[in-house]
N, C-alpha and C. Protein backbone atom coordinates (compact mmCIF):
# COMPACT_ATOMS: atom_id res chain seq x y z
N UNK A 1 -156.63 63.68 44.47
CA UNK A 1 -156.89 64.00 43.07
C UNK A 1 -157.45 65.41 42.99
N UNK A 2 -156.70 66.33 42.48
CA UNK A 2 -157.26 67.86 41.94
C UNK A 2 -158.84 67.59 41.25
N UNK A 3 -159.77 68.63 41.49
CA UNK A 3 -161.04 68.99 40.98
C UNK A 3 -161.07 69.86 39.53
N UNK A 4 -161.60 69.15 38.91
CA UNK A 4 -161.97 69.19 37.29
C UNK A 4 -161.53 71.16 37.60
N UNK A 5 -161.18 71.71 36.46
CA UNK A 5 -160.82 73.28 36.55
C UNK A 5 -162.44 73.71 36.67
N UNK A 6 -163.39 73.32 35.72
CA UNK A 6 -164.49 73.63 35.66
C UNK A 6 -165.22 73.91 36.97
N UNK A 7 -165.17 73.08 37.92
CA UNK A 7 -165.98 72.93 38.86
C UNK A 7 -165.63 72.67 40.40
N UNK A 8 -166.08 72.46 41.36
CA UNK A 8 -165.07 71.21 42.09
C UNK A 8 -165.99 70.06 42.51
N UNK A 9 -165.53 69.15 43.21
CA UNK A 9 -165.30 67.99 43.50
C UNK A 9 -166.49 67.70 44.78
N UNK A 10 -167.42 67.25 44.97
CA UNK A 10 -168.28 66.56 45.71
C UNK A 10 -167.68 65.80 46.92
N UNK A 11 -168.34 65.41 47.65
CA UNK A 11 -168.30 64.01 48.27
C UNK A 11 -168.03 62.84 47.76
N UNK A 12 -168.56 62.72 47.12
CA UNK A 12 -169.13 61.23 45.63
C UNK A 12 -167.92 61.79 45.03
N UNK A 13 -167.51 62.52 44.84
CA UNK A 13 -166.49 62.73 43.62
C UNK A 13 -166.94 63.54 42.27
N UNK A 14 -168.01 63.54 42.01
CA UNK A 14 -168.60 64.15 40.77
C UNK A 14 -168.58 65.63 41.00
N UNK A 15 -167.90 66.63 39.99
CA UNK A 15 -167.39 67.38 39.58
C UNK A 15 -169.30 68.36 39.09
N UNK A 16 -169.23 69.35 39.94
CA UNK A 16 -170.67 70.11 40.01
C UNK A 16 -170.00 71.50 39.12
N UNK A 17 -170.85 71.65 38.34
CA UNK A 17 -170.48 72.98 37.28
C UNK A 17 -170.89 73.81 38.10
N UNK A 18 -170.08 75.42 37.71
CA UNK A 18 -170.26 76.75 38.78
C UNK A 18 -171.68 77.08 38.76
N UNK A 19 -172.79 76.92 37.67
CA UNK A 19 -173.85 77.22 37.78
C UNK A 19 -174.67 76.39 38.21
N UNK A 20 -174.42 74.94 38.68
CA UNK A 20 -175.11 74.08 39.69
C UNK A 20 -174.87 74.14 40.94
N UNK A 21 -173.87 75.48 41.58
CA UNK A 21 -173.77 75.42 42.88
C UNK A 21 -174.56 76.56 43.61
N UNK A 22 -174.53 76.20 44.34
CA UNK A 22 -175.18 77.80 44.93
C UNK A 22 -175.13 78.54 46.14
N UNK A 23 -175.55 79.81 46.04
CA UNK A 23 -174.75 81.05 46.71
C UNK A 23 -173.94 80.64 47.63
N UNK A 24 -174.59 79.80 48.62
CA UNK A 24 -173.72 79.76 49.92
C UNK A 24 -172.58 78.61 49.88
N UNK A 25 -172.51 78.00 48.60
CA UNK A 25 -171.30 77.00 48.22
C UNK A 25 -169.89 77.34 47.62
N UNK A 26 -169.90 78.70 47.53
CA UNK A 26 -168.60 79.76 46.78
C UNK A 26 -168.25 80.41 47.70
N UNK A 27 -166.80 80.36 47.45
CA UNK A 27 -165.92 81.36 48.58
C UNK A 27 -166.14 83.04 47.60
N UNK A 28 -166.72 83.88 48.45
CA UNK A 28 -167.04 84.94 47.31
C UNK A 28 -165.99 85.71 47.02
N UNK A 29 -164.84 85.89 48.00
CA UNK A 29 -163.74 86.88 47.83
C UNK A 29 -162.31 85.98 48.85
N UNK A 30 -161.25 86.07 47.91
CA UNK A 30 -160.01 86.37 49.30
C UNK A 30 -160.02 87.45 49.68
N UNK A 31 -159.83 87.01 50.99
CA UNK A 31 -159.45 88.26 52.04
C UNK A 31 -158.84 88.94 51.93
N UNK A 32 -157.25 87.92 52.69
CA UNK A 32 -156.07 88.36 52.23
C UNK A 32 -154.90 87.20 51.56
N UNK A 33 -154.00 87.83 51.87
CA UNK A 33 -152.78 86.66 51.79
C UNK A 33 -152.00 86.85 52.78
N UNK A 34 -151.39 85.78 53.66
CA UNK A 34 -150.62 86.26 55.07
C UNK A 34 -149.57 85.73 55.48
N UNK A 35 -148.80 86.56 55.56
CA UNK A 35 -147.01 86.32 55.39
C UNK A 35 -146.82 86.03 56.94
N UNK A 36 -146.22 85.05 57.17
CA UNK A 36 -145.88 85.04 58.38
C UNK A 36 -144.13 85.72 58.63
N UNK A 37 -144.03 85.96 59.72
CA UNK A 37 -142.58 86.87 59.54
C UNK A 37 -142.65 87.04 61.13
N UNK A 38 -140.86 87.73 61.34
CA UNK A 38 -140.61 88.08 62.94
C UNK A 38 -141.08 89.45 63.18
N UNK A 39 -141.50 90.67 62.28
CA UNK A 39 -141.60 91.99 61.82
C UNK A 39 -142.77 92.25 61.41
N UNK A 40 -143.84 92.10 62.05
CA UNK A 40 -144.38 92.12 60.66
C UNK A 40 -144.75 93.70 60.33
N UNK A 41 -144.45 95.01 61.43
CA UNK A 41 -144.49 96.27 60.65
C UNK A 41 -143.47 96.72 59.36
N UNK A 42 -142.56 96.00 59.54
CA UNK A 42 -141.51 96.31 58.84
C UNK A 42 -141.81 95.30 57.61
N UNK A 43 -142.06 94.10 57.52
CA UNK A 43 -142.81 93.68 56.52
C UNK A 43 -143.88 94.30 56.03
N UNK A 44 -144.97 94.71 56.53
CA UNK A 44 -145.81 95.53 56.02
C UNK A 44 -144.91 96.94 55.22
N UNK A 45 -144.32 97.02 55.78
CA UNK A 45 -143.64 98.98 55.41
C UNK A 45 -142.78 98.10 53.88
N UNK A 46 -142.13 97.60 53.85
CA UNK A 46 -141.59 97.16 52.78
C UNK A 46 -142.52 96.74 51.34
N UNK A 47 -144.20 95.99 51.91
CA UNK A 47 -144.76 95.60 50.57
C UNK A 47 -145.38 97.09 50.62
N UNK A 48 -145.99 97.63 51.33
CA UNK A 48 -146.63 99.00 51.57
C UNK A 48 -146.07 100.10 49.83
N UNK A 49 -144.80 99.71 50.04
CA UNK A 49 -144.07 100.96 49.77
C UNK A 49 -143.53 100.18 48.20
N UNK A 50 -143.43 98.82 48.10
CA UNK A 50 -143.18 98.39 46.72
C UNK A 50 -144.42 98.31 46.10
N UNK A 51 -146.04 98.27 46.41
CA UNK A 51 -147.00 98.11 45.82
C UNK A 51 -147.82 99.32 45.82
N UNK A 52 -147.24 100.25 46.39
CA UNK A 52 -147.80 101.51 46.20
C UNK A 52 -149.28 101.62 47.60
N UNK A 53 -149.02 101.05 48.18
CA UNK A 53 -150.24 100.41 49.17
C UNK A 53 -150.23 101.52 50.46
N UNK A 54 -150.81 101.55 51.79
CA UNK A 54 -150.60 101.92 52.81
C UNK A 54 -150.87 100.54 54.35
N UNK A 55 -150.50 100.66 54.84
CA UNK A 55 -150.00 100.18 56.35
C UNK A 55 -151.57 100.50 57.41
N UNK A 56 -151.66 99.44 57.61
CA UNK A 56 -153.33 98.93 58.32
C UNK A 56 -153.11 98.05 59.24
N UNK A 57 -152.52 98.61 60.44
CA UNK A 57 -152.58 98.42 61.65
C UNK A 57 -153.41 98.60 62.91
N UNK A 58 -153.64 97.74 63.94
CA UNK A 58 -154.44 98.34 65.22
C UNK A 58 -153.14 98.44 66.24
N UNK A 59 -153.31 99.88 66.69
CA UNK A 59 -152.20 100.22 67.35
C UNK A 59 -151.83 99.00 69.26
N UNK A 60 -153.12 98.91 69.21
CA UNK A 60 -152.94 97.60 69.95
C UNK A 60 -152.74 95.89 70.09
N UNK A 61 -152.56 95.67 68.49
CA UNK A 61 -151.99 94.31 68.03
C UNK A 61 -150.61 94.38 67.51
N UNK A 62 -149.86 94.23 67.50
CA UNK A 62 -148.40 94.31 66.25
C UNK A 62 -148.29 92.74 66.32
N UNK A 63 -148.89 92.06 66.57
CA UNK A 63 -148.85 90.88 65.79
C UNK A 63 -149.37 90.44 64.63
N UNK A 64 -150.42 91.42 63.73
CA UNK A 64 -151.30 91.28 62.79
C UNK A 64 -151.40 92.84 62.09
N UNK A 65 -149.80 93.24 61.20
CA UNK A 65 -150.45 94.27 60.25
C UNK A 65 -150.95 94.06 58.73
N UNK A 66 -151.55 94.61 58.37
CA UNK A 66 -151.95 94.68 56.93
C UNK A 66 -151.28 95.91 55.57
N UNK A 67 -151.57 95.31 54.27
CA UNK A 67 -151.17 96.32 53.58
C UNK A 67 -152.51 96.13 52.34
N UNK A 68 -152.80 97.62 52.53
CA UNK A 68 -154.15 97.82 51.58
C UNK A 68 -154.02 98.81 50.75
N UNK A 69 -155.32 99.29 49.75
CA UNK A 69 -154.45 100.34 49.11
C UNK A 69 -153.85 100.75 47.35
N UNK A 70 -153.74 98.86 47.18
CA UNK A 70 -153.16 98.73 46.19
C UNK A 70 -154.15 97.95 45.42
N UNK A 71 -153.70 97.46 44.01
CA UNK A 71 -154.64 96.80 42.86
C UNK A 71 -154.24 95.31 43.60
N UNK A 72 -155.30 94.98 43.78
CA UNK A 72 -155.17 93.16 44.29
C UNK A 72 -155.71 93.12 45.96
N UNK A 73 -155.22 91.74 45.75
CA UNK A 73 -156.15 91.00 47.66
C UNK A 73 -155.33 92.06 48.55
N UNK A 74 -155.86 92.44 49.87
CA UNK A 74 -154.86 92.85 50.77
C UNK A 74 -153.39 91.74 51.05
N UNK A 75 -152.54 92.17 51.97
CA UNK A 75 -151.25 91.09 52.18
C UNK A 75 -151.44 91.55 53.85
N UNK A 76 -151.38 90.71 54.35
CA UNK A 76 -150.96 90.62 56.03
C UNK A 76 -149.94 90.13 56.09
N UNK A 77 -149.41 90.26 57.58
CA UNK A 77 -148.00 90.07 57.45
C UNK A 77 -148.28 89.71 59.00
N UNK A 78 -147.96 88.57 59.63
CA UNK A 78 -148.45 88.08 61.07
C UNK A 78 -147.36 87.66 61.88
N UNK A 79 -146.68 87.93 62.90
CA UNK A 79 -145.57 87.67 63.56
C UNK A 79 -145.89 86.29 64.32
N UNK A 80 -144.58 85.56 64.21
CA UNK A 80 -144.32 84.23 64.10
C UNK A 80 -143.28 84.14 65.32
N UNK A 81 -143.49 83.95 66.75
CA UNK A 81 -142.31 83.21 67.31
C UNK A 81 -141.15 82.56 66.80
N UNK A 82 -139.96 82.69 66.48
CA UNK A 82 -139.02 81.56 66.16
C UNK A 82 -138.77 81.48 64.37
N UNK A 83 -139.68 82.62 63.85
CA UNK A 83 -139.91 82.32 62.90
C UNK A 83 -138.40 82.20 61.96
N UNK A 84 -138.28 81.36 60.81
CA UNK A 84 -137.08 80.67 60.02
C UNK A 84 -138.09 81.26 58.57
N UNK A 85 -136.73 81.93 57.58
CA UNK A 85 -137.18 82.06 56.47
C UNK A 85 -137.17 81.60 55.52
N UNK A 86 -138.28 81.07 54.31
CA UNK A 86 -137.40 79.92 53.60
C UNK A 86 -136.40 80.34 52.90
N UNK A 87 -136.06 78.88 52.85
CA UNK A 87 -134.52 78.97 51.38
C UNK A 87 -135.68 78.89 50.40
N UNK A 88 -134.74 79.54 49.00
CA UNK A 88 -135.13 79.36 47.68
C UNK A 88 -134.02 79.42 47.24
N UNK A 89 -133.78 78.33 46.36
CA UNK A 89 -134.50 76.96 45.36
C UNK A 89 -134.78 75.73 46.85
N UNK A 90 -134.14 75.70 47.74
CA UNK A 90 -133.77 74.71 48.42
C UNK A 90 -134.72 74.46 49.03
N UNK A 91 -134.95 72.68 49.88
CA UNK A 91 -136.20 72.27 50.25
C UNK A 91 -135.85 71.93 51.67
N UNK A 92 -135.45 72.64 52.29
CA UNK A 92 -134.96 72.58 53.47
C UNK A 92 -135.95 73.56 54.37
N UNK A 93 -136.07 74.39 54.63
CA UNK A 93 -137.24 75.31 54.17
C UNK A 93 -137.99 75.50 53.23
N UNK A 94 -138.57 75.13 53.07
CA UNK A 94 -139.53 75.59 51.32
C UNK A 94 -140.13 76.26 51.77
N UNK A 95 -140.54 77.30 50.42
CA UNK A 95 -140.77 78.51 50.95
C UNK A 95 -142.35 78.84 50.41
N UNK A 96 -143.26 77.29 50.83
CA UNK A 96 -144.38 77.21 50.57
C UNK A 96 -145.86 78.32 49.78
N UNK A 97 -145.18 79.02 49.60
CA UNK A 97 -145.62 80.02 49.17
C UNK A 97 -144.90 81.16 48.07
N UNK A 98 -145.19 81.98 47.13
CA UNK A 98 -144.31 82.91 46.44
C UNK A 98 -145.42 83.91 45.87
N UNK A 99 -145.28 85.64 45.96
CA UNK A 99 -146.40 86.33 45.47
C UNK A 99 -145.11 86.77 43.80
N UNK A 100 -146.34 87.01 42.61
CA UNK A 100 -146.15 87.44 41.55
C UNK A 100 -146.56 88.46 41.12
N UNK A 101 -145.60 89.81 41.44
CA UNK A 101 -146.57 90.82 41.03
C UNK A 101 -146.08 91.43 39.23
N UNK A 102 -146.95 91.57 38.36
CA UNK A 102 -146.89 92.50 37.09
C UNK A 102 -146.08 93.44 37.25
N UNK A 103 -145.07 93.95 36.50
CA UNK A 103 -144.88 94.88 36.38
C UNK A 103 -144.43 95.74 34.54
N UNK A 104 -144.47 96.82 34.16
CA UNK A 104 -144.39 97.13 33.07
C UNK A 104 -142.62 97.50 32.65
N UNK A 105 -142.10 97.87 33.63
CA UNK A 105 -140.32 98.00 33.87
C UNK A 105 -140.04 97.38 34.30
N UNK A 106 -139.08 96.08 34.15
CA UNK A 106 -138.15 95.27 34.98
C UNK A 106 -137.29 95.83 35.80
N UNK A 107 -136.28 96.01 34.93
CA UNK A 107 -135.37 97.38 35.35
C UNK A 107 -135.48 98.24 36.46
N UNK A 108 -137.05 99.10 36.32
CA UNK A 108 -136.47 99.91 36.85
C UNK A 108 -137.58 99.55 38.75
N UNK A 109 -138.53 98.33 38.49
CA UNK A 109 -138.94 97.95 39.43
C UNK A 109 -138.03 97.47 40.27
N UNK A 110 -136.88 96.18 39.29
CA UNK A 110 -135.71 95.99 40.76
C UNK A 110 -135.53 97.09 41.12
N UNK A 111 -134.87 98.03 40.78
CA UNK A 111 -134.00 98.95 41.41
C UNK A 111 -135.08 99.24 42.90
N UNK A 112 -135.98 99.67 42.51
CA UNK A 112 -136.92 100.08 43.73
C UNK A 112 -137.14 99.04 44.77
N UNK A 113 -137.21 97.87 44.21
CA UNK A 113 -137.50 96.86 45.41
C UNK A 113 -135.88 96.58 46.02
N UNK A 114 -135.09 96.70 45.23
CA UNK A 114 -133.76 96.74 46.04
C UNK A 114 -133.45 97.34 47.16
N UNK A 115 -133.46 98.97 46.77
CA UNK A 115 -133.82 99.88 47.64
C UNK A 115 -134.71 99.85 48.71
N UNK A 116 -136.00 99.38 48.73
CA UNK A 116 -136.47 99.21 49.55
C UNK A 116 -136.47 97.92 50.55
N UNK A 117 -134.97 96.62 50.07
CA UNK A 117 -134.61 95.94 50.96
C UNK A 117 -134.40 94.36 50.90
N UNK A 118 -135.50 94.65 49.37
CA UNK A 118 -135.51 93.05 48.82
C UNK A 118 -133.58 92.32 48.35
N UNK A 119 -133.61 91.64 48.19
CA UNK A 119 -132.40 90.76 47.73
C UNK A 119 -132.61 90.01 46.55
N UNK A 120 -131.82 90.39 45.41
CA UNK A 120 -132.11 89.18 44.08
C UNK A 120 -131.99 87.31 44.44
N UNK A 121 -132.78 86.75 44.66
CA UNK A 121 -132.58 85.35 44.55
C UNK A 121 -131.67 84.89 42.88
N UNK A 122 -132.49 85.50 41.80
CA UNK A 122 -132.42 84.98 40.56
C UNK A 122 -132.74 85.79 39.82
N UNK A 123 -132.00 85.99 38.28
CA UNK A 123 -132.50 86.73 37.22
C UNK A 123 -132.94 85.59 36.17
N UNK A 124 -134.07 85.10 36.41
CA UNK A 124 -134.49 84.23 35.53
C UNK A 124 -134.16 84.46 33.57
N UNK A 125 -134.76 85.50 33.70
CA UNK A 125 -134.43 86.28 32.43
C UNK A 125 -133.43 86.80 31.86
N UNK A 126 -132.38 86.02 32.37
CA UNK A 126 -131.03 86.00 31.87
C UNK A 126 -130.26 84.69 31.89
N UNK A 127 -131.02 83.95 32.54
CA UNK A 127 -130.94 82.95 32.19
C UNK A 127 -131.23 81.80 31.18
N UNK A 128 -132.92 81.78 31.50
CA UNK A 128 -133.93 81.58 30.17
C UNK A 128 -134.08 82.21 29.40
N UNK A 129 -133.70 82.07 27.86
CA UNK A 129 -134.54 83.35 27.09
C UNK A 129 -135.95 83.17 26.91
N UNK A 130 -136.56 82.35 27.37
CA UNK A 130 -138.09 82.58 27.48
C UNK A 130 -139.31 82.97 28.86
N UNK A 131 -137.89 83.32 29.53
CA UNK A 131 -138.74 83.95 30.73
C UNK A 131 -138.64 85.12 30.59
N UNK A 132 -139.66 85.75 31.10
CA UNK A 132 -140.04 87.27 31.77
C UNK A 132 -140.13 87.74 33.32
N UNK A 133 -139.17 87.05 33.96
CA UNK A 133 -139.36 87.43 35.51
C UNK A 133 -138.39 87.25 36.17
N UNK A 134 -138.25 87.89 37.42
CA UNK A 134 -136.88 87.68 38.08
C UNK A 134 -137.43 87.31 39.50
N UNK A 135 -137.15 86.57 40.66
CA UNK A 135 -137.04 86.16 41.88
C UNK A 135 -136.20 87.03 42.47
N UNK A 136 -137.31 87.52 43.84
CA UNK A 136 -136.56 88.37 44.94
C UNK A 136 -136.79 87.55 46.19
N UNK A 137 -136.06 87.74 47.28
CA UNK A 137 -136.49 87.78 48.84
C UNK A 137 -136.90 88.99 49.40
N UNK A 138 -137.89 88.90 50.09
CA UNK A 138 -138.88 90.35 50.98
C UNK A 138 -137.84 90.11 52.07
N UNK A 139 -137.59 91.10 52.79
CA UNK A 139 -136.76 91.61 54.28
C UNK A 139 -137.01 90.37 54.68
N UNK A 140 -138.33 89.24 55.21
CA UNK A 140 -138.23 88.53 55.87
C UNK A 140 -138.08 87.35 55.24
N UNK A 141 -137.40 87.15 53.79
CA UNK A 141 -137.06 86.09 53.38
C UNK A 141 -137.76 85.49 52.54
N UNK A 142 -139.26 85.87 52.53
CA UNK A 142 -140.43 85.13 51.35
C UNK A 142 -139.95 85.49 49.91
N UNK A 143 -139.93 83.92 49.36
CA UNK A 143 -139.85 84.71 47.60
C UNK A 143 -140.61 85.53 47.26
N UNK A 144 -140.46 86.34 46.33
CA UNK A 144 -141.23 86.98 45.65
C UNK A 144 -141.16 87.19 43.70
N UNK A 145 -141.42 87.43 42.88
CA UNK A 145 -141.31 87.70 41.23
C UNK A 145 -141.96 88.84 40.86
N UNK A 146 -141.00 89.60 40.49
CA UNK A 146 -140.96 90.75 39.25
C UNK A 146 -141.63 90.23 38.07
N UNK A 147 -142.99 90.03 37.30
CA UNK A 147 -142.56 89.79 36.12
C UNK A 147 -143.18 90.67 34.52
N UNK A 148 -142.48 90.76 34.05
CA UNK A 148 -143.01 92.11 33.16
C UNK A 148 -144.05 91.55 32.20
N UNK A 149 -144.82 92.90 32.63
CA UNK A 149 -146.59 92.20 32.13
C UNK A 149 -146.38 92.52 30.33
């Protein structure tokens, strides 16, 4: 059972309001968010360069780069043995995860994330007339959404 929006959820179950908890009971910040992938510099270089971000690497790990830089949580990008990318729509892979970034141009944001490698899954917004967003795949396959703020 999900925890009341207000608050969360106890032991007992009873639902503690944010100002009955205290300091050391709140997650104070996300970190990051972390893409698993076979690449992950080249995943990094791809959100790097669609979010306006830079590439935060230790030249002695390439299993763990980062992209910082930009408005929002950092994104890591962590290399995966064997790794399989999901399908989208399909639940064969699910693709347990999807980032949503704002944007003020639809238009002219695909074009750039194209260019820089993404693939249209879906133009929602030509589909629905009440959507505002379109579905991409990142180089390593993670959904992703365009959607105009």
């Amino acid at each position: 059972m999900p925890a009341p929006a207000s608050g969360r959820t106890s032991r007992a179950g009873a639902a503690q309001a944010p100002e009955e908890r205290g300091v050391a009971d709140v997650i104070r910040k996300l970190q990051a968010v972390a893409l698993d992938c076979a690449d992950p510099v080249r995943l990094a270089e791809f959100y790097a360069e669609l979010l306006g971000g830079r590439v935060v690497a230790d030249p002695d790990d390439d299993e763990w780069v980062e992209v910082h830089g930009f408005e929002g949580t950092p994104l890591a990008c962590q290399r995966v043995d064997g790794y399989r990318a999901p399908q989208w729509p399909g639940q064969d892979r699910p693709q347990q995860l999807h980032l949503d970034f704002d944007v003020d141009d639809l238009e002219g944001e695909e074009k750039r994330a194209l260019a820089l490698g993404a693939t249209v899954l879906e133009r929602t917004d030509q589909i629905r007339p009440d959507a505002n967003w379109r579905v991409y795949a990142d180089p390593a396959g993670h959904p992703f959404c365009l959607c105009l703020h």
